[in-house]
Protein backbone atom coordinates (compact mmCIF):
# COMPACT_ATOMS: atom_id res chain seq x y z
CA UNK A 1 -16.06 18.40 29.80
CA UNK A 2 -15.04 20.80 27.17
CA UNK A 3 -13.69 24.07 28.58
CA UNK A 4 -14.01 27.52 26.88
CA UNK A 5 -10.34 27.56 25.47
CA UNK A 6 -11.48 23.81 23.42
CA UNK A 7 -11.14 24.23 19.90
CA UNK A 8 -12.77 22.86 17.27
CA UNK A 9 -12.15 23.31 13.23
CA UNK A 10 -13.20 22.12 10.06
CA UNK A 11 -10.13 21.04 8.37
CA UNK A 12 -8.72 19.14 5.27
CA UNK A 13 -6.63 17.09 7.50
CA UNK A 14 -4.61 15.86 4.33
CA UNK A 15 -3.53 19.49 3.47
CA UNK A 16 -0.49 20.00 4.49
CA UNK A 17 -0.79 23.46 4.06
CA UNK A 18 -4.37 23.49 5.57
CA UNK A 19 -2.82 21.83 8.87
CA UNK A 20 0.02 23.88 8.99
CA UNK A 21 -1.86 27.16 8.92
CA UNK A 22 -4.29 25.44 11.73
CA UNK A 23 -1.59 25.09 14.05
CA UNK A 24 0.37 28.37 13.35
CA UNK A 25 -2.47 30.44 14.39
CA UNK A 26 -2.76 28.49 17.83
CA UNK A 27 0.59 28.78 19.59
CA UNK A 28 -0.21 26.44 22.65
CA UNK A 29 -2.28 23.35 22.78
CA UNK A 30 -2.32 20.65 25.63
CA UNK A 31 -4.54 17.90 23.87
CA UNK A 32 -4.78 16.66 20.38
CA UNK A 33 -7.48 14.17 19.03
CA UNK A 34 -6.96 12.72 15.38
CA UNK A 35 -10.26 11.25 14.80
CA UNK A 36 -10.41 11.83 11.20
CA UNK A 37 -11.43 8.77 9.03
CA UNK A 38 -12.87 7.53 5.92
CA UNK A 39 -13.69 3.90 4.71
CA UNK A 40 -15.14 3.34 1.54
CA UNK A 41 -15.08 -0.92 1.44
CA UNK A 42 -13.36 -2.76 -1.00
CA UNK A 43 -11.25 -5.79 -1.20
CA UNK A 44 -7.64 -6.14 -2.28
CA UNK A 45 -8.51 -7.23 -5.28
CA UNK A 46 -11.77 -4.15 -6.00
CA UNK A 47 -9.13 -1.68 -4.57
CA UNK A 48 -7.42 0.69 -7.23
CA UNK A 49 -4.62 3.06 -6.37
CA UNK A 50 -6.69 6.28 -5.96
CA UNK A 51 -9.11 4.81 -3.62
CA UNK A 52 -6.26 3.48 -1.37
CA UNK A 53 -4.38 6.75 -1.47
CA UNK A 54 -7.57 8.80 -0.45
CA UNK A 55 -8.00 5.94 2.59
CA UNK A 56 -3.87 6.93 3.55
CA UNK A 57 -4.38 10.69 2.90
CA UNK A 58 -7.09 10.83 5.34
CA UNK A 59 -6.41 8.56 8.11
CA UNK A 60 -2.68 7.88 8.38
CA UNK A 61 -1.34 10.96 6.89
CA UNK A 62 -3.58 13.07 8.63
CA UNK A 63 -2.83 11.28 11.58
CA UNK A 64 0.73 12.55 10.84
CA UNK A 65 0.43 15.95 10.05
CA UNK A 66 -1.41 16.21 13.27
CA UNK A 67 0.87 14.98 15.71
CA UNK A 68 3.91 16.17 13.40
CA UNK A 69 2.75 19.74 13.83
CA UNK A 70 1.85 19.34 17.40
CA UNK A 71 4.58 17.71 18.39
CA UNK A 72 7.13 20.67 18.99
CA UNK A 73 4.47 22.67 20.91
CA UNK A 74 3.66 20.18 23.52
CA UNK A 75 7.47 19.06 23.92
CA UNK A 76 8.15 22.69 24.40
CA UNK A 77 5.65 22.96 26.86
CA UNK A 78 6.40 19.84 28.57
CA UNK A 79 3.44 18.17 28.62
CA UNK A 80 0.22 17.20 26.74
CA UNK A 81 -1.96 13.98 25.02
CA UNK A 82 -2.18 13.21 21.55
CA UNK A 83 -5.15 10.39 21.33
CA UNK A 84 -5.45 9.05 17.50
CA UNK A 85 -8.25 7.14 16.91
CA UNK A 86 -7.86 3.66 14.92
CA UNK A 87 -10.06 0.67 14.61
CA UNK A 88 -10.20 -3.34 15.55
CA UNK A 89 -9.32 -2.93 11.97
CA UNK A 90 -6.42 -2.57 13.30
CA UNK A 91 -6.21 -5.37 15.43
CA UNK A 92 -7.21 -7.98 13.10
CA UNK A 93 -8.00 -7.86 9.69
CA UNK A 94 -11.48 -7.53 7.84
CA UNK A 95 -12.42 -8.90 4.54
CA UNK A 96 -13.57 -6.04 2.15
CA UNK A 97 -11.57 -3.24 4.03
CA UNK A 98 -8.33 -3.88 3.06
CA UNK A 99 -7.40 -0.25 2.46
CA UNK A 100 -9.23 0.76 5.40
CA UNK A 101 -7.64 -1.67 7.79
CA UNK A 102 -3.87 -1.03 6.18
CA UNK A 103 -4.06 2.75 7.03
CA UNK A 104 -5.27 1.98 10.75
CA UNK A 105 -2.50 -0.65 11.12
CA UNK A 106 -0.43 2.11 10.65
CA UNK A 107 -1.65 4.67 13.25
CA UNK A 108 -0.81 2.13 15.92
CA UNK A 109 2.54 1.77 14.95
CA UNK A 110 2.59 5.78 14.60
CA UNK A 111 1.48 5.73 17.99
CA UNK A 112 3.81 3.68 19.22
CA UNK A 113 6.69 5.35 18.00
CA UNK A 114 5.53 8.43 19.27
CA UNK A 115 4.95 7.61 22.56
CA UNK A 116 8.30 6.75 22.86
CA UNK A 117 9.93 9.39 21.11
CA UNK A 118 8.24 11.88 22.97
CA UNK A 119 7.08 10.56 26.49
CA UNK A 120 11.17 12.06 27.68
CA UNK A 121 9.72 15.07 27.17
CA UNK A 122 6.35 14.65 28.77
CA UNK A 123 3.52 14.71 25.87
CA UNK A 124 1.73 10.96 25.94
CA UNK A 125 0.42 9.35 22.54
CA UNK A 126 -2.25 6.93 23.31
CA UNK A 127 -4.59 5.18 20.45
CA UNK A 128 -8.21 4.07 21.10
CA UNK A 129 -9.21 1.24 18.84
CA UNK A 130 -13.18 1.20 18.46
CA UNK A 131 -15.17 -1.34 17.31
CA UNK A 132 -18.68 -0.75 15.37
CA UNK A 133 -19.64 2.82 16.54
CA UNK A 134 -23.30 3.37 15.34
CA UNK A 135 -22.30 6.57 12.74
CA UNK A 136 -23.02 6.64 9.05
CA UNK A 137 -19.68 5.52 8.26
CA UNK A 138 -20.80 1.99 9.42
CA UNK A 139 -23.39 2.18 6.28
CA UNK A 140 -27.04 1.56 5.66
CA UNK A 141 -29.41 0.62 8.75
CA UNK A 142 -29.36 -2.83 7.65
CA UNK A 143 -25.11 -2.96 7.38
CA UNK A 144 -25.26 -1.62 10.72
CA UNK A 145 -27.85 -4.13 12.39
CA UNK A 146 -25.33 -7.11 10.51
CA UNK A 147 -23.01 -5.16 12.87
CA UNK A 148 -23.91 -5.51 15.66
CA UNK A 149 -25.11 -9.56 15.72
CA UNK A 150 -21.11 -9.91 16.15
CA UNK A 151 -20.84 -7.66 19.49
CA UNK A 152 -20.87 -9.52 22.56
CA UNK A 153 -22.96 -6.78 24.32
CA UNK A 154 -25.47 -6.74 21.79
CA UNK A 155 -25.50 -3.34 20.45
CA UNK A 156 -23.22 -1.04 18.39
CA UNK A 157 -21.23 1.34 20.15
CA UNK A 158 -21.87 5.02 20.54
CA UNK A 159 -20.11 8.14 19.73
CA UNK A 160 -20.05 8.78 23.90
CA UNK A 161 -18.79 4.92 24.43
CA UNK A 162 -15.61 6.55 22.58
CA UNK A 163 -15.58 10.20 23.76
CA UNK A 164 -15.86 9.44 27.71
CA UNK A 165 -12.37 7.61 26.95
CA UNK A 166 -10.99 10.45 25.10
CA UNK A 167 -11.75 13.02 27.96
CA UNK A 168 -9.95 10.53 30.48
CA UNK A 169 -6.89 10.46 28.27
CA UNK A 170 -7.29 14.05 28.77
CA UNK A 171 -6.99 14.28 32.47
CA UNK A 172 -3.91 14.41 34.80
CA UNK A 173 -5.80 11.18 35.61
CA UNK A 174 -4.09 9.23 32.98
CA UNK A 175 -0.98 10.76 33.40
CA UNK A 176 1.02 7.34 33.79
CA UNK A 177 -0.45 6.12 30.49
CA UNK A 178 1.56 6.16 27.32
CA UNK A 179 1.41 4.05 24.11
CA UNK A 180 -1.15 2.29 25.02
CA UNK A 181 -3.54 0.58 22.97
CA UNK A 182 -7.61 1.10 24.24
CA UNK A 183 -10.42 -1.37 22.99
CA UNK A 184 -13.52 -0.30 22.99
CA UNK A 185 -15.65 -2.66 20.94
CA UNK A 186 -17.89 -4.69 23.63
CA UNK A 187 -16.00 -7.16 23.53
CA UNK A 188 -16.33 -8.15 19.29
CA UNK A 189 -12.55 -9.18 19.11
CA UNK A 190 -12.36 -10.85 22.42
């Protein structure tokens, strides 16, 4: 559950400047959720250097910036959980998302790094990997029903499917968990 000191912002998570300023005017912060992302499909070969830079600005830089200015807080504090969100994008590959899929490779191995860079000083970096979540960014109704023929359970997944992870990675509850790498995407990659 959200308390009264949660914080919420509308934020240009590619500005550097715009991220800075976020975190300036909040001097403490236990938990951090990257869940910024943008897809817009394309092959390799339909991909052009603008679109693939607006795919890393978003998700893996702002992934960065996030947990770069973080970072320092929490270790001074001793404690806290960054969660970044990814994709099974970035546990296998997908035809027609290549810049998509590149970008969320990358916030696992961010995570990774992080996690071990920073668990000595008690903040935990963890990385949930959805599957289909039924959101616009999946596309039209009939993209998203294509979806979900591939899920094992039958049905796309829902924003809650995600965010009743994130508030466990919250607790003290997963206190022992650190660089580790959740799928929720019932059961598409298994």
């Amino acid at each position: 559950m959200i308390g009264p000191t949660a914080t919420a912002a509308v934020l240009d998570v590619s500005d550097i400047r715009a991220v800075k300023a976020f975190f300036a005017d909040r001097p403490a912060f236990n938990i951090l959720v990257n869940n910024a992302g943008f897809l817009a499909p394309g092959s390799l070969l339909e991909t052009d250097a603008s679109s693939f830079e607006l795919h890393y600005r978003v998700n893996q830089l702002g992934t960065f910036l996030g947990m770069a200015n973080i970072a320092p807080l929490m270790a001074s504090a001793g404690q806290g959980s960054i969660i970044n969100i990814a994709s099974i994008g970035a546990m296998r590959g997908f035809a027609g998302e290549f810049a998509y899929c590149t970008t969320k490779w990358a916030i696992r191995g961010m995570t990774r790094c992080a996690a071990i860079e920073l668990g000595p000083s008690g903040v935990r970096v963890n990385v949930i990997c959805p599957g289909p979540i039924d959101t616009p960014m999946l596309g039209s109704s009939d993209e998203r029903h294509e979806w979900a023929k591939h899920v094992p359970l039958g049905r796309l997944g829902r924003p809650a499917d995600i965010a009743g992870l994130v508030a466990f990675l919250s607790t003290d509850e997963s206190l022992y968990l650190n660089g580790a790498e959740i799928v929720v995407d019932g059961g598409m990659i298994a």
